[in-house]
Protein backbone atom coordinates (compact mmCIF):
# COMPACT_ATOMS: atom_id res chain seq x y z
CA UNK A 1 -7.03 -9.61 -9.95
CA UNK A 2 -8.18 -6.17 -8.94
CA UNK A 3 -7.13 -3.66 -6.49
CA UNK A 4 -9.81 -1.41 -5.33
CA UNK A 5 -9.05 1.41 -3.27
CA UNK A 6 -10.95 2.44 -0.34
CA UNK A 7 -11.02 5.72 2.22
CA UNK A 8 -12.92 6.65 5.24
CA UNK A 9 -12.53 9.63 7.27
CA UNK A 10 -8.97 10.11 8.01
CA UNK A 11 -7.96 5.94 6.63
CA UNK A 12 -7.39 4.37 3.87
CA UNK A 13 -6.87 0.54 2.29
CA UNK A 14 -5.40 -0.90 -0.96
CA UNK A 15 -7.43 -4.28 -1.58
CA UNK A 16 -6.95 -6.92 -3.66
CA UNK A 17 -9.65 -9.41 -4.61
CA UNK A 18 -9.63 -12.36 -7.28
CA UNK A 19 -12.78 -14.08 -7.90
CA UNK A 20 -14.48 -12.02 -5.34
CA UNK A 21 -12.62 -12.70 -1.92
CA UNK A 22 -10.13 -10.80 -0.46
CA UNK A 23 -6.26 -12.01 -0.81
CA UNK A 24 -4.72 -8.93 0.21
CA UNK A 25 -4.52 -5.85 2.23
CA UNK A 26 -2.82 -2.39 2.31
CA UNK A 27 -3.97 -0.19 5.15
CA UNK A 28 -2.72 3.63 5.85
CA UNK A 29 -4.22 6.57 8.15
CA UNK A 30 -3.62 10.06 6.75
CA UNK A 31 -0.53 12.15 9.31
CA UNK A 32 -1.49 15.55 8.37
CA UNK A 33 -1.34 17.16 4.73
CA UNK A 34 0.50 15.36 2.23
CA UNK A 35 1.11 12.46 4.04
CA UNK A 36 -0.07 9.33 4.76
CA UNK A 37 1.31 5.98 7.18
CA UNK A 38 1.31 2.36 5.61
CA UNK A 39 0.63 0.58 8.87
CA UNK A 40 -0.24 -3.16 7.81
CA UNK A 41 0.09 -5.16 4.85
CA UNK A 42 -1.51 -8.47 4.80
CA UNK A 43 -1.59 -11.81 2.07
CA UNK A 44 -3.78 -14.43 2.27
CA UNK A 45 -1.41 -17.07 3.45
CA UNK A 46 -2.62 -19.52 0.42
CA UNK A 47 -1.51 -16.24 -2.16
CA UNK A 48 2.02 -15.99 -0.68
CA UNK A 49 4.89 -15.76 -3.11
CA UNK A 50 2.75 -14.31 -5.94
CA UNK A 51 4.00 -10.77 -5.65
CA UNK A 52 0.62 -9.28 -4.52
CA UNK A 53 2.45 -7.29 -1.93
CA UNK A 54 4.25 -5.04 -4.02
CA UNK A 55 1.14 -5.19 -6.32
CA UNK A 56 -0.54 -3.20 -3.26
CA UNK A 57 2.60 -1.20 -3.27
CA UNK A 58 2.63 -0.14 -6.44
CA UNK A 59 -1.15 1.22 -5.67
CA UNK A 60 -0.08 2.90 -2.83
CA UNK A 61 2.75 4.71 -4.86
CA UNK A 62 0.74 5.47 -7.70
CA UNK A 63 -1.83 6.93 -4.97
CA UNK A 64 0.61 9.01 -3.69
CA UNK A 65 2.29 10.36 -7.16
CA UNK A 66 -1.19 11.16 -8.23
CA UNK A 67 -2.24 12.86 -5.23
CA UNK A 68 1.46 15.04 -4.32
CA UNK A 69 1.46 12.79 -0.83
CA UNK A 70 4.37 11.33 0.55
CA UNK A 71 4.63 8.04 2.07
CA UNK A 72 5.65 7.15 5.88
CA UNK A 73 6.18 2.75 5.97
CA UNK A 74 5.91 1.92 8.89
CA UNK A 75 4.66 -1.96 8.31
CA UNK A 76 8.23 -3.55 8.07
CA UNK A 77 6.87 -4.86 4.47
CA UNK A 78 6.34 -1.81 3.18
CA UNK A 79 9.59 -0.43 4.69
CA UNK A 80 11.86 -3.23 2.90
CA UNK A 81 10.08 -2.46 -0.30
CA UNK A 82 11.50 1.34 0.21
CA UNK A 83 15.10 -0.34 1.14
CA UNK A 84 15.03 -2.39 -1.59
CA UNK A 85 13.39 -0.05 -4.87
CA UNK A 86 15.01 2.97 -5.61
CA UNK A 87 12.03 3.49 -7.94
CA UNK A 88 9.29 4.64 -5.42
CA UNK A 89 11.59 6.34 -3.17
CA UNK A 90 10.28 9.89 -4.68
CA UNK A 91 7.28 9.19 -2.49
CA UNK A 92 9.34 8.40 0.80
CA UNK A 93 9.03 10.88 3.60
């Protein structure tokens, strides 16, 4: 599986492809300097269960670590992953 990352003007997506197609989707928009909104996280319903969720998490934190930003979750999956991991909360805003 790989996880490309992808930003246009002021948005941004974590994407995750296996053999080619899309199974997965992270999306964000930028909310001023050194911070940015997960708004929408999205499995191919056939690739549920297999953790590729958090895999787009784990991106997105990474992202964020690398690049001093913080992290707003608004999508309710990426806001149970911050409930639930004390281990990426350092990016939480």
């Amino acid at each position: 599986m790989l996880i490309k990352h992808e930003e246009s003007g002021n948005k941004g997506s974590f994407i995750a492809e296996e053999e080619g197609k899309q199974i997965g989707i992270m999306t964000y928009s930028q909310a001023g300097p050194g911070k940015i909104i997960i708004d929408h996280t999205e499995v191919d319903p056939d690739e549920k269960g297999k953790g590729i969720g958090h895999l787009l998490l784990n991106k997105a934190v990474e992202h964020a670590r690398a690049n001093n930003l913080k992290i707003m979750p608004l999508c309710p999956f990426a806001k149970a992953s911050f409930d639930r991991d004390v281990n990426i909360r350092d990016v939480l805003f």
